[in-house]
C-alpha atoms as a PDB file:
ATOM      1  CA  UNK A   1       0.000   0.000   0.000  1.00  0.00           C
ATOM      2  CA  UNK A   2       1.386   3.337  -0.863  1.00  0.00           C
ATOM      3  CA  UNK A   3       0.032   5.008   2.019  1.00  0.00           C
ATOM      4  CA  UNK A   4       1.438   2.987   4.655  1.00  0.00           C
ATOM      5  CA  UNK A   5       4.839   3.743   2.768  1.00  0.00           C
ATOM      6  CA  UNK A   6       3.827   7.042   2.583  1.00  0.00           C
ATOM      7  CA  UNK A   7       3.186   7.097   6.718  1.00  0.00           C
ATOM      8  CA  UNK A   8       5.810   4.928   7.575  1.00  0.00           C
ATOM      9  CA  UNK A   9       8.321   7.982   6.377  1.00  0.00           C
ATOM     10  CA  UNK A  10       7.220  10.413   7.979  1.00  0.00           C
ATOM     11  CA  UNK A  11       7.525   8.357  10.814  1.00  0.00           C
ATOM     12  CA  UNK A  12      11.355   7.607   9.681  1.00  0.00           C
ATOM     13  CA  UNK A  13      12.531  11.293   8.686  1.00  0.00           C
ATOM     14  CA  UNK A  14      10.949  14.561  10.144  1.00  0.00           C
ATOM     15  CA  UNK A  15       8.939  17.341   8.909  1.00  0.00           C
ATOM     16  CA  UNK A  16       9.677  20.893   8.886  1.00  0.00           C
ATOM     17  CA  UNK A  17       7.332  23.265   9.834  1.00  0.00           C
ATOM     18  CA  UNK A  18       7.183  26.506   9.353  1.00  0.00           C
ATOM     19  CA  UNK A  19       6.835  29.267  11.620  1.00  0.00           C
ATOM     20  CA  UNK A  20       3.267  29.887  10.537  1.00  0.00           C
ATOM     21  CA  UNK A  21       1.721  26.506  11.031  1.00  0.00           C
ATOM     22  CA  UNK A  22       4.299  25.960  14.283  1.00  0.00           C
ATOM     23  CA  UNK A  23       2.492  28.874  16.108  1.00  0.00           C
ATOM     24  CA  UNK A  24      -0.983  27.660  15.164  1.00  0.00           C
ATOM     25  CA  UNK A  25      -0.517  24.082  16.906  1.00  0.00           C
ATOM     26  CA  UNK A  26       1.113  26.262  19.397  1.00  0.00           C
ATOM     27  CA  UNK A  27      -2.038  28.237  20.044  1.00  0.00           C
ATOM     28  CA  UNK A  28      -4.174  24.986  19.531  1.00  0.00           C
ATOM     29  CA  UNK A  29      -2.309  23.008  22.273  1.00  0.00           C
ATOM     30  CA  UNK A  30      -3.090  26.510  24.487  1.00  0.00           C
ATOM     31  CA  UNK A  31      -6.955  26.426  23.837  1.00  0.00           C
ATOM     32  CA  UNK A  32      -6.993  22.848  24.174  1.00  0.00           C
ATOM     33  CA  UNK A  33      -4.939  22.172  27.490  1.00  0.00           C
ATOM     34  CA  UNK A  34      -3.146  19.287  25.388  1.00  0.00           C
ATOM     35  CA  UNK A  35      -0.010  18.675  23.495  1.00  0.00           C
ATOM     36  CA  UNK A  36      -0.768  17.954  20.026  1.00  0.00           C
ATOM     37  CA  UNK A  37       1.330  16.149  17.194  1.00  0.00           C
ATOM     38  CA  UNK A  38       1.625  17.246  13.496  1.00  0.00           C
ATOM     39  CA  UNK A  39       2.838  13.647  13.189  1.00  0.00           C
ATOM     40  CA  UNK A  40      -0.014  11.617  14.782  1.00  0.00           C
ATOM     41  CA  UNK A  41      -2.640  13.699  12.442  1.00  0.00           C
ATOM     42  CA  UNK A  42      -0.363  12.828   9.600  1.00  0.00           C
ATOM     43  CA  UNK A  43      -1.123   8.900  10.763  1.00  0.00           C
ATOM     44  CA  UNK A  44      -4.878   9.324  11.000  1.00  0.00           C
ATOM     45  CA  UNK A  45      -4.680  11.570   7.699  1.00  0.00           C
ATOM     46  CA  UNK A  46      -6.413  10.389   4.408  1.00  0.00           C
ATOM     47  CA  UNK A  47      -4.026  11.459   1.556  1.00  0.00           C
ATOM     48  CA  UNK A  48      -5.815  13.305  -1.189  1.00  0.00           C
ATOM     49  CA  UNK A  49      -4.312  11.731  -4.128  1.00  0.00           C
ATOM     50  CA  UNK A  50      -6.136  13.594  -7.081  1.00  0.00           C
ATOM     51  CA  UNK A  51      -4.196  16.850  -5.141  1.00  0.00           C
ATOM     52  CA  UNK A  52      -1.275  14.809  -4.576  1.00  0.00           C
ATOM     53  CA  UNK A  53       2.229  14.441  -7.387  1.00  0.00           C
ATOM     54  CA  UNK A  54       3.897  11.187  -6.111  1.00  0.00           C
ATOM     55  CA  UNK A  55       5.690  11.377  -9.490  1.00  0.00           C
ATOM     56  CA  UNK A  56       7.193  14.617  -9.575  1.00  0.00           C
ATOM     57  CA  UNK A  57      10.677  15.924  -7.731  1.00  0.00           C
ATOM     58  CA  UNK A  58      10.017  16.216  -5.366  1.00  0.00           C
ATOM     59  CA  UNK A  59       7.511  14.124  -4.112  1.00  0.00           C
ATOM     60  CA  UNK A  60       4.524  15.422  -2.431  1.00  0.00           C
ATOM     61  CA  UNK A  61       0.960  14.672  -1.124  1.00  0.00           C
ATOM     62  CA  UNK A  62      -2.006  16.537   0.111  1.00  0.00           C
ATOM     63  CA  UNK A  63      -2.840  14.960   3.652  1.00  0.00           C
ATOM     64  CA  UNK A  64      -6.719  15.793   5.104  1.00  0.00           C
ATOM     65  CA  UNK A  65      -6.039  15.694   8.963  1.00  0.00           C
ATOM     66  CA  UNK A  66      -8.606  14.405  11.458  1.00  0.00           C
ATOM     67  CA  UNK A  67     -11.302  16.924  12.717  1.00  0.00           C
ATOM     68  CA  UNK A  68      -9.874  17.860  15.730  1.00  0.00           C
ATOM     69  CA  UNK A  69      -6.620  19.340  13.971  1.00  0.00           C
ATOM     70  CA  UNK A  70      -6.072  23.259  13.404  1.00  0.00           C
ATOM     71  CA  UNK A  71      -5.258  22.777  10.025  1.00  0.00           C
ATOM     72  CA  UNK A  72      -7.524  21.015   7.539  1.00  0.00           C
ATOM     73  CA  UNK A  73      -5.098  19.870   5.081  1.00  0.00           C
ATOM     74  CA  UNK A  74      -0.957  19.960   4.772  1.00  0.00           C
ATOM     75  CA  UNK A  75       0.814  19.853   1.346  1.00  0.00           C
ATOM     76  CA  UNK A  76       4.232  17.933   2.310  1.00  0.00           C
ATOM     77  CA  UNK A  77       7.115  17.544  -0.194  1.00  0.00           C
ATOM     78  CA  UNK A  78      10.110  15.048   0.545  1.00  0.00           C
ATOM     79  CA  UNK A  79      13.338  15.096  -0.254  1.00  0.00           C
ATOM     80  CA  UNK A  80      15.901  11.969  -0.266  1.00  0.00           C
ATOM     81  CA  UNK A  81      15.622  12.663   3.697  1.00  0.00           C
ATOM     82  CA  UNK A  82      13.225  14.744   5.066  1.00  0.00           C
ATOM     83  CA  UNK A  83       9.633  16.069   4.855  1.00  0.00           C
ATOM     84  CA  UNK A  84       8.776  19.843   4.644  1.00  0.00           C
ATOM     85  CA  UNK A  85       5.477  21.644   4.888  1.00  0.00           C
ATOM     86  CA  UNK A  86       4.639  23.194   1.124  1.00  0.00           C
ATOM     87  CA  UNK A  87       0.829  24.656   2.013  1.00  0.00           C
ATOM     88  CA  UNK A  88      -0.919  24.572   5.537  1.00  0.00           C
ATOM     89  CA  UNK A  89      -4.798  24.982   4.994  1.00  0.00           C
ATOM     90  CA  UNK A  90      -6.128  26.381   8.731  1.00  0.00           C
ATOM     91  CA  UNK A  91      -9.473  25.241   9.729  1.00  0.00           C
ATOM     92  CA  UNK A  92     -12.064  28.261   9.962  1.00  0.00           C
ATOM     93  CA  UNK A  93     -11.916  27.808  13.987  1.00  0.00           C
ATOM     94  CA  UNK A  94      -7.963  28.592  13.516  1.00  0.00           C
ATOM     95  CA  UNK A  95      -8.209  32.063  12.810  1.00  0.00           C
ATOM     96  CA  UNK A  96      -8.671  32.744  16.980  1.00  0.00           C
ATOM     97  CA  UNK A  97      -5.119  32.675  16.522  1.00  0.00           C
ATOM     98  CA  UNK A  98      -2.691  35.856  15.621  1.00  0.00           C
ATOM     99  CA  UNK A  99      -0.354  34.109  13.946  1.00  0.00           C
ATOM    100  CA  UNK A 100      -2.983  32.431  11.462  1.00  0.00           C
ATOM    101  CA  UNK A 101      -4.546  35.673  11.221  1.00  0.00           C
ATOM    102  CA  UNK A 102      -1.123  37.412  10.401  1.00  0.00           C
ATOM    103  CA  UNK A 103      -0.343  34.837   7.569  1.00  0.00           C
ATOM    104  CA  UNK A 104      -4.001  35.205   5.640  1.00  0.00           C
ATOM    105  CA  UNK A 105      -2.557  39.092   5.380  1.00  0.00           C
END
């Protein structure tokens, strides 16, 4: 299955985030009272593969996190040995915080 390949590394290499979607799970984790994990929504992500260019250099897919994530979808590309954050989509709920509401400028 591709998308266990897919999910198995991320798990293996990081991602990078960027400042942007850092300070929005950030602020989530605040207004929650919980730690969250870019990488766990990754695992309960569906990947979006009509969005998605496995075949292109780099790589990269379209994930649609879970409901209870900030974001609604990430656009990831990967390199030989890491992941990096391309496009954050913030849910409409997101926009409580500044630093979503700073980027959207």
């Amino acid at each position: 299955m591709p998308e266990k390949r897919i999910k198995s590394r991320i798990q293996l290499n990081s991602i990078e985030l960027d400042a942007v979607v850092s300070c929005a799970i950030q602020c989530w984790e605040e207004q929650q009272g919980k730690s969250a994990s870019l990488e766990a929504w990754l695992m309960d992500a569906e990947i979006d593969w009509s969005m998605s260019g496995p075949r292109e250099t780099p790589q990269r897919y379209v994930f649609i996190l879970p409901v209870e994530a900030p974001l609604k979808s990430v656009e990831c590309q990967f390199s030989q040995n890491s992941g990096m954050i391309t496009t954050a989509i913030f849910r409409d709920n997101a926009d409580r915080c500044q630093c979503v509401s700073d980027s959207e400028e």
